[in-house]
PDB file of N, CA and C in Angstrom:
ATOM      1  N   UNK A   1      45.952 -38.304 -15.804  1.00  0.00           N
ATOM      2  CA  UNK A   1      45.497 -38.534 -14.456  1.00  0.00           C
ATOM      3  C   UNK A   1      44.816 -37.294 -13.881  1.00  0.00           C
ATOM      4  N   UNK A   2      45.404 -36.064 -14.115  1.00  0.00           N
ATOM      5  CA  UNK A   2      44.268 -34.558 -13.790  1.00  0.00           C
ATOM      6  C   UNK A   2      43.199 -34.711 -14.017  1.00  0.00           C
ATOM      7  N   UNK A   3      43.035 -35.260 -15.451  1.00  0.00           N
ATOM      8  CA  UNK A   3      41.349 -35.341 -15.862  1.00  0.00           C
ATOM      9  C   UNK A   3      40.711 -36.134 -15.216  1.00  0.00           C
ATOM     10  N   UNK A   4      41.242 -37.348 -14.808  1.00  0.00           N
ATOM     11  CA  UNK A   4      40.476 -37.839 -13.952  1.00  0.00           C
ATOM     12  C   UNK A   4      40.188 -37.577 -12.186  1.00  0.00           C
ATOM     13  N   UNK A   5      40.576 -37.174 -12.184  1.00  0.00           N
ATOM     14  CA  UNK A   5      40.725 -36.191 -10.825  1.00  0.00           C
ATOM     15  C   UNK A   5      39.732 -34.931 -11.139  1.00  0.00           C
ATOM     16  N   UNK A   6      39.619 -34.602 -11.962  1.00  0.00           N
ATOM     17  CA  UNK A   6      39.016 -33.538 -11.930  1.00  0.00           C
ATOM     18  C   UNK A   6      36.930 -33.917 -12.276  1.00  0.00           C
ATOM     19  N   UNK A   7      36.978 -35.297 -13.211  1.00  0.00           N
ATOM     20  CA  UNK A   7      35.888 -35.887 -13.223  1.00  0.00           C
ATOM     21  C   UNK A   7      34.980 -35.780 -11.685  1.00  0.00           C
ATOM     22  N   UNK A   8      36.237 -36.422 -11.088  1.00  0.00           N
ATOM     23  CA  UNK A   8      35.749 -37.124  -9.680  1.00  0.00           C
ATOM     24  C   UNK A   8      35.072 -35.804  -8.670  1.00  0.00           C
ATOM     25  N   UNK A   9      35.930 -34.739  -8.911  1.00  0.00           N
ATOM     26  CA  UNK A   9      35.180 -33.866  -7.987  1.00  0.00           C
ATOM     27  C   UNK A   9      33.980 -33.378  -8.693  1.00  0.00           C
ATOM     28  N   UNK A  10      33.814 -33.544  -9.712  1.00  0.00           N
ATOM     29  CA  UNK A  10      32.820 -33.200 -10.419  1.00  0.00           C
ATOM     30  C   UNK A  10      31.290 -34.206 -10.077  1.00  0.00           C
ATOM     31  N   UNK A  11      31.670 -35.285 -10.025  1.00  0.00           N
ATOM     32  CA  UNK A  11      30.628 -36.390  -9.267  1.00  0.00           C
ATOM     33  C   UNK A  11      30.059 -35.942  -7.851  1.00  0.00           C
ATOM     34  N   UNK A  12      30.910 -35.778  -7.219  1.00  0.00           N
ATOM     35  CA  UNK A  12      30.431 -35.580  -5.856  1.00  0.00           C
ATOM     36  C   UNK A  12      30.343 -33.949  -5.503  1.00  0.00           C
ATOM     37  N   UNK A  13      30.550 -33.320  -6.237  1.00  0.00           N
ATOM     38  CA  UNK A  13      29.996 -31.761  -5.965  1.00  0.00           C
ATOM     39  C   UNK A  13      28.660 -31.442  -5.882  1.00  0.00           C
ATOM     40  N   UNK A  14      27.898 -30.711  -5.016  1.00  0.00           N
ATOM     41  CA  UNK A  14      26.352 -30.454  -4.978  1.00  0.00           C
ATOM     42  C   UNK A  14      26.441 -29.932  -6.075  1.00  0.00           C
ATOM     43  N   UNK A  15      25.089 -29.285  -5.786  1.00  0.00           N
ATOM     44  CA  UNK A  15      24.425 -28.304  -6.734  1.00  0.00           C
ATOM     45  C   UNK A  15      24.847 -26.893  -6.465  1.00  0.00           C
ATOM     46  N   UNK A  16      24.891 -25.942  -7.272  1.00  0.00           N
ATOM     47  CA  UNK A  16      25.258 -24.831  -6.808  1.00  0.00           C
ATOM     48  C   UNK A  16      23.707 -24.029  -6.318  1.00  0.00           C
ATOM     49  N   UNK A  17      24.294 -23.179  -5.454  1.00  0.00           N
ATOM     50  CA  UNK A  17      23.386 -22.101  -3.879  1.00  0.00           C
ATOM     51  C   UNK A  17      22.742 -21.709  -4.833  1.00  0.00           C
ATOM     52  N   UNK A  18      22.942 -20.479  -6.257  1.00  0.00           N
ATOM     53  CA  UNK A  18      21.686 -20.132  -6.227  1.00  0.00           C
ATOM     54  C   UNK A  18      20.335 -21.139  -7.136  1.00  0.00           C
ATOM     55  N   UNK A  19      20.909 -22.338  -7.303  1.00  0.00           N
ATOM     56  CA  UNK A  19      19.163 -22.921  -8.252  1.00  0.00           C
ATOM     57  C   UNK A  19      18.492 -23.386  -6.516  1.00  0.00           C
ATOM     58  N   UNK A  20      19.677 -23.705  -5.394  1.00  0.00           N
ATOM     59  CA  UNK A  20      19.004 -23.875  -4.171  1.00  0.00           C
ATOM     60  C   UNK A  20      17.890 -22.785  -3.794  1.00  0.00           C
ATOM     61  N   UNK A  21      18.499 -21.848  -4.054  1.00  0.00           N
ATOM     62  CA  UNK A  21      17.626 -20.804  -3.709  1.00  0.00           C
ATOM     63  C   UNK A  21      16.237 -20.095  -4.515  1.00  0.00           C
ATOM     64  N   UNK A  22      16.820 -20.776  -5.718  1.00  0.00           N
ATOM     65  CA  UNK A  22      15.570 -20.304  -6.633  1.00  0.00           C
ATOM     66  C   UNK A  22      14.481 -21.148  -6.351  1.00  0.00           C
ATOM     67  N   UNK A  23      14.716 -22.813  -6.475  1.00  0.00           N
ATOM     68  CA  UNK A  23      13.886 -23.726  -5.546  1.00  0.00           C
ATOM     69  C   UNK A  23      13.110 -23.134  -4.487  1.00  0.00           C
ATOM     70  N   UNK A  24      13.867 -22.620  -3.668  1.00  0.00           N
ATOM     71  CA  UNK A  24      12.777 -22.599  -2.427  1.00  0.00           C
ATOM     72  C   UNK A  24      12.147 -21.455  -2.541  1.00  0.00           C
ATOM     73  N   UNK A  25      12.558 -20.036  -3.454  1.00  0.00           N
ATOM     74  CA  UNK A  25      11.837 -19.034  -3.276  1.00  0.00           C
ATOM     75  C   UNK A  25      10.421 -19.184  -4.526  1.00  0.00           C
ATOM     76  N   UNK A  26      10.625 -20.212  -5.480  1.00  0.00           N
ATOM     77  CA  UNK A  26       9.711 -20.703  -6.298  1.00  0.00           C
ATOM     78  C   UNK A  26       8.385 -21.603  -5.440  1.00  0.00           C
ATOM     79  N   UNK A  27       9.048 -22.254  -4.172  1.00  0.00           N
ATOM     80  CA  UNK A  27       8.110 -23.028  -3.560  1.00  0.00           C
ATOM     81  C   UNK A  27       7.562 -22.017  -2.904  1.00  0.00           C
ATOM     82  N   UNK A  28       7.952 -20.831  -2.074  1.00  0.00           N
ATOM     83  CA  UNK A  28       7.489 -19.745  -1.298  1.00  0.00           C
ATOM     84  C   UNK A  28       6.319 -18.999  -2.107  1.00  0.00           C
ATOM     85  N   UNK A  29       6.608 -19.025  -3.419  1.00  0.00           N
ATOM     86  CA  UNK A  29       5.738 -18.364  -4.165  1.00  0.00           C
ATOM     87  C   UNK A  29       4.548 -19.635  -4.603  1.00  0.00           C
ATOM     88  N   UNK A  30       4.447 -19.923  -4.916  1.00  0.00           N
ATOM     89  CA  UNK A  30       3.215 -21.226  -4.698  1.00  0.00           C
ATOM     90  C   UNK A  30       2.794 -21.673  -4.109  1.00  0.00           C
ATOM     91  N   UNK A  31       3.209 -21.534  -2.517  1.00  0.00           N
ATOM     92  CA  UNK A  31       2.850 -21.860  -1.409  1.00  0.00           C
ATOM     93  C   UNK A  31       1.768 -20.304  -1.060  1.00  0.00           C
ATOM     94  N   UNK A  32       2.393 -19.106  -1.619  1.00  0.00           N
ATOM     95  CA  UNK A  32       1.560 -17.969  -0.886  1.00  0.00           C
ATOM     96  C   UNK A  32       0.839 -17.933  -2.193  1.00  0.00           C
ATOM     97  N   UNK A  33       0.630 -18.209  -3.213  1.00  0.00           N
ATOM     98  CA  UNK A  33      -0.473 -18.287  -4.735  1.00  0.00           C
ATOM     99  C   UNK A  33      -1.235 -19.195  -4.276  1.00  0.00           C
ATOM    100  N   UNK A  34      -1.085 -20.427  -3.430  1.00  0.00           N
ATOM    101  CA  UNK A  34      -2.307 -20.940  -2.686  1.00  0.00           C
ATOM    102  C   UNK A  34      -3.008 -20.598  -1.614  1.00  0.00           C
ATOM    103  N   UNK A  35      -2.256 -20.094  -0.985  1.00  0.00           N
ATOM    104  CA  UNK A  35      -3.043 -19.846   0.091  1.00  0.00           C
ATOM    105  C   UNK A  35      -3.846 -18.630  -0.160  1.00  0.00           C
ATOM    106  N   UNK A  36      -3.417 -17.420  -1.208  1.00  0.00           N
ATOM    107  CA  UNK A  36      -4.282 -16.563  -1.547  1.00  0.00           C
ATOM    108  C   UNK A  36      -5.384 -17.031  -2.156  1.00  0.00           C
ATOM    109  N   UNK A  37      -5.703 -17.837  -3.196  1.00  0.00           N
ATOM    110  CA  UNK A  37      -6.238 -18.745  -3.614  1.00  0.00           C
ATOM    111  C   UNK A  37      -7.133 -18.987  -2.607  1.00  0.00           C
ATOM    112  N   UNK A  38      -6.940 -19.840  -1.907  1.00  0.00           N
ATOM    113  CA  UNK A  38      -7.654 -20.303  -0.713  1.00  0.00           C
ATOM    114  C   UNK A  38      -8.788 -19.420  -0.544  1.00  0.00           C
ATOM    115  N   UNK A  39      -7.903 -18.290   0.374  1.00  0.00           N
ATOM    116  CA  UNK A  39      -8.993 -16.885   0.915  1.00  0.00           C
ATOM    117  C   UNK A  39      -9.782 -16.474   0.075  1.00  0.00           C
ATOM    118  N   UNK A  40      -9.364 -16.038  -1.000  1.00  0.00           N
ATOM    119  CA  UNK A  40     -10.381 -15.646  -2.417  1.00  0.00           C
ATOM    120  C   UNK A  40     -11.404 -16.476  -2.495  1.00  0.00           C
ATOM    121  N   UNK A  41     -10.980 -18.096  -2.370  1.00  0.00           N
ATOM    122  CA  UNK A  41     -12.526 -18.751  -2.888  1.00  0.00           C
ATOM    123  C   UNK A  41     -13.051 -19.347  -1.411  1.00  0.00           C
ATOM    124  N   UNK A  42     -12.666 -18.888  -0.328  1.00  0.00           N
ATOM    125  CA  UNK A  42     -13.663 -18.821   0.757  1.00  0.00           C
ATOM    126  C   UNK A  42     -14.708 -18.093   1.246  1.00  0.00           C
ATOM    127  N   UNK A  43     -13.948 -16.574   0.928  1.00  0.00           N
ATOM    128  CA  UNK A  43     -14.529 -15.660   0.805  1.00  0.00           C
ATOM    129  C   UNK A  43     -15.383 -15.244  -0.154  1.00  0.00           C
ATOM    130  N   UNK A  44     -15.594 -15.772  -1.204  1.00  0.00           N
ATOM    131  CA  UNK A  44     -16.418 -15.376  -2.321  1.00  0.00           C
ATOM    132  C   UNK A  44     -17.813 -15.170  -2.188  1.00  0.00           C
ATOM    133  N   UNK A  45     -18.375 -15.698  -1.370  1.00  0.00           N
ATOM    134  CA  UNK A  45     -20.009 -16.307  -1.159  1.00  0.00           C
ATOM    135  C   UNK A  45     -20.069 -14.419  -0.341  1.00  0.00           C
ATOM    136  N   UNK A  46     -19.232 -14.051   0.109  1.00  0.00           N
ATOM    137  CA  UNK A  46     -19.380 -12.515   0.792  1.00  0.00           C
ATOM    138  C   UNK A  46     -19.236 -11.377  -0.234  1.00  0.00           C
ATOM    139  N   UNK A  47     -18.834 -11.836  -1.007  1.00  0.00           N
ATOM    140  CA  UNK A  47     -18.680 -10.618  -2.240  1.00  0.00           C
ATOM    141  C   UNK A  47     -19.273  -9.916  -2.902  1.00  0.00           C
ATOM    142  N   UNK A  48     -19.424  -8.868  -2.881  1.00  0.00           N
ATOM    143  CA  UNK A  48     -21.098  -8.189  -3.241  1.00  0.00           C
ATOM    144  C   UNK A  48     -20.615  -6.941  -4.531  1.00  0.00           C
ATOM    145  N   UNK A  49     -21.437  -7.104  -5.488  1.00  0.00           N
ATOM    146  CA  UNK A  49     -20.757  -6.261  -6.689  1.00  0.00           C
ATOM    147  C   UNK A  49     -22.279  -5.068  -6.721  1.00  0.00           C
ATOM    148  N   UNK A  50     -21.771  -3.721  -6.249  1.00  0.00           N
ATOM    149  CA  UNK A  50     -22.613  -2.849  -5.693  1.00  0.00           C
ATOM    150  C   UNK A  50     -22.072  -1.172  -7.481  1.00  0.00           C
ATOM    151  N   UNK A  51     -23.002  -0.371  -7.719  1.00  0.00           N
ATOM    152  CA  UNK A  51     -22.500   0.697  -8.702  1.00  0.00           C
ATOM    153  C   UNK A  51     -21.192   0.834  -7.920  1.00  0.00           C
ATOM    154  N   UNK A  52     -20.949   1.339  -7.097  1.00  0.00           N
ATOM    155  CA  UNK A  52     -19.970   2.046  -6.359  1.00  0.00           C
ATOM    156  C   UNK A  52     -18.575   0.828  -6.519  1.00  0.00           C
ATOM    157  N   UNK A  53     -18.798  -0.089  -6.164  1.00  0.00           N
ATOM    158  CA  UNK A  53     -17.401  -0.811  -6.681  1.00  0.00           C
ATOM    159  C   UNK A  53     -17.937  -2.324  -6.035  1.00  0.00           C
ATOM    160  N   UNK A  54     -16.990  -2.980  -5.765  1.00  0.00           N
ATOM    161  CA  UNK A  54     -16.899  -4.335  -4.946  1.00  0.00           C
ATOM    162  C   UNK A  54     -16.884  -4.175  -3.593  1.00  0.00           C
ATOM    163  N   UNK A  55     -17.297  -4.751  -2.713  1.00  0.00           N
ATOM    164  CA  UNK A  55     -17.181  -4.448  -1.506  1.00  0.00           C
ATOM    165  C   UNK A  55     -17.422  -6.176  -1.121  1.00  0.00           C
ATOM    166  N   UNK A  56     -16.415  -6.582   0.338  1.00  0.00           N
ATOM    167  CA  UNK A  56     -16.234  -7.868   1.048  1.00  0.00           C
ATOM    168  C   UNK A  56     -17.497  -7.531   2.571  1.00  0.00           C
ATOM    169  N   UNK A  57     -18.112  -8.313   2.609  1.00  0.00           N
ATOM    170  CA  UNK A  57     -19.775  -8.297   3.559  1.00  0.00           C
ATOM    171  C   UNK A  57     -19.588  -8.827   4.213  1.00  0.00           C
ATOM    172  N   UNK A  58     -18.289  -9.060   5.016  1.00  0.00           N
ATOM    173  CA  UNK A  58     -18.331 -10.333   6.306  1.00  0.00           C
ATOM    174  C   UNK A  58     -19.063 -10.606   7.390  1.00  0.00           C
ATOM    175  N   UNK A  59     -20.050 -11.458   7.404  1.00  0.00           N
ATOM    176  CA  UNK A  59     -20.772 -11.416   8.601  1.00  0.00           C
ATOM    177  C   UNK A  59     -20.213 -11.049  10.263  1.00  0.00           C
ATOM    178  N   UNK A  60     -19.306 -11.542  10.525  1.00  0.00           N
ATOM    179  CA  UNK A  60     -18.491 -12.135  11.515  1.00  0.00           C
ATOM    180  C   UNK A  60     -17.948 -10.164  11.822  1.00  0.00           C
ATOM    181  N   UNK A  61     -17.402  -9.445  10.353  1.00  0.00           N
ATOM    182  CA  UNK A  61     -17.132  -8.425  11.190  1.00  0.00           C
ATOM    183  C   UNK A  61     -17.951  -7.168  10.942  1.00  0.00           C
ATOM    184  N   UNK A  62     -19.537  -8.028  10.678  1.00  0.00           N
ATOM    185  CA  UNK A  62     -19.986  -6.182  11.139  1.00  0.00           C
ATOM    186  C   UNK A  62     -20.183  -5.349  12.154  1.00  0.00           C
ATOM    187  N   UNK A  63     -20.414  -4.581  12.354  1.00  0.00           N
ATOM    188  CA  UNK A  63     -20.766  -3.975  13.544  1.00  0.00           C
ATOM    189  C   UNK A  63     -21.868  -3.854  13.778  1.00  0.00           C
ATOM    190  N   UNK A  64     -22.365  -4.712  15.254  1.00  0.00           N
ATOM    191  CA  UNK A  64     -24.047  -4.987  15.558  1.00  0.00           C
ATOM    192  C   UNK A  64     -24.503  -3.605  16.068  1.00  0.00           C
ATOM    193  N   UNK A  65     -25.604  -3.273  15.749  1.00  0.00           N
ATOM    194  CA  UNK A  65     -26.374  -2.379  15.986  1.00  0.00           C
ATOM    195  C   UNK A  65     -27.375  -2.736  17.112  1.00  0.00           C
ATOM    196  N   UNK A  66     -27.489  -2.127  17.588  1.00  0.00           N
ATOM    197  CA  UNK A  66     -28.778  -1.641  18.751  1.00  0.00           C
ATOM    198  C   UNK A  66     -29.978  -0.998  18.294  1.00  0.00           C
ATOM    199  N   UNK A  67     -30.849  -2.167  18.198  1.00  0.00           N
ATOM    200  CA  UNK A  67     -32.773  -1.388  17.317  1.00  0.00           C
ATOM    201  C   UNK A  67     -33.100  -0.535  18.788  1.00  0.00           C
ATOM    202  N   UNK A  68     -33.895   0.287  18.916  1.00  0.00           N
ATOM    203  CA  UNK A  68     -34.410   0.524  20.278  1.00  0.00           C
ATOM    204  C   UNK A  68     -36.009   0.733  19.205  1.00  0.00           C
ATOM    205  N   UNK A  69     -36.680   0.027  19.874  1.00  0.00           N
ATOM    206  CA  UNK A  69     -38.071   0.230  19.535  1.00  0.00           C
ATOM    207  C   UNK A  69     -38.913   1.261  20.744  1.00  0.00           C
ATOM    208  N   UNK A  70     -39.143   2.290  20.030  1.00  0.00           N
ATOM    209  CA  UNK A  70     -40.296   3.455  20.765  1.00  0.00           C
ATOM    210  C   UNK A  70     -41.735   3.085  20.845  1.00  0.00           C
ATOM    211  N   UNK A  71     -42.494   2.794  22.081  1.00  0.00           N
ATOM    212  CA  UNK A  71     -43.715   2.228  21.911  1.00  0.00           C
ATOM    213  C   UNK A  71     -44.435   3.410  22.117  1.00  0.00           C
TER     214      UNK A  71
END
């Protein structure tokens, strides 16, 4: 009769905390491998491969200049 008693809690016991936790820190990590993902291939069309190295060309943050034309 122990053994069967002991089956039974065995049925209805969760899962143990840490595969809980490996779960979600596995989803955390694929969740931020996409979204880096993401940025990388949004940004790509700005990417400029110069001698000096790589450099990101964002329109949005250059800094506008002032022409002054001398007549």
């Amino acid at each position: 009769m122990t053994d069967d008693r002991r089956r039974d809690r065995r049925i209805y016991r969760t899962g143990h905390p840490w595969r809980t936790a490996l779960i979600v820190l596995a989803v955390l990590v694929v969740a931020a491998v996409l979204i880096f993902w993401g940025i990388v291939a949004s940004f790509r069309k700005y990417i400029v491969y110069t001698d000096d190295g790589v450099k990101l060309e964002v329109p949005w943050l250059q800094r506008e200049t002032e022409t002054v034309i001398e007549e």
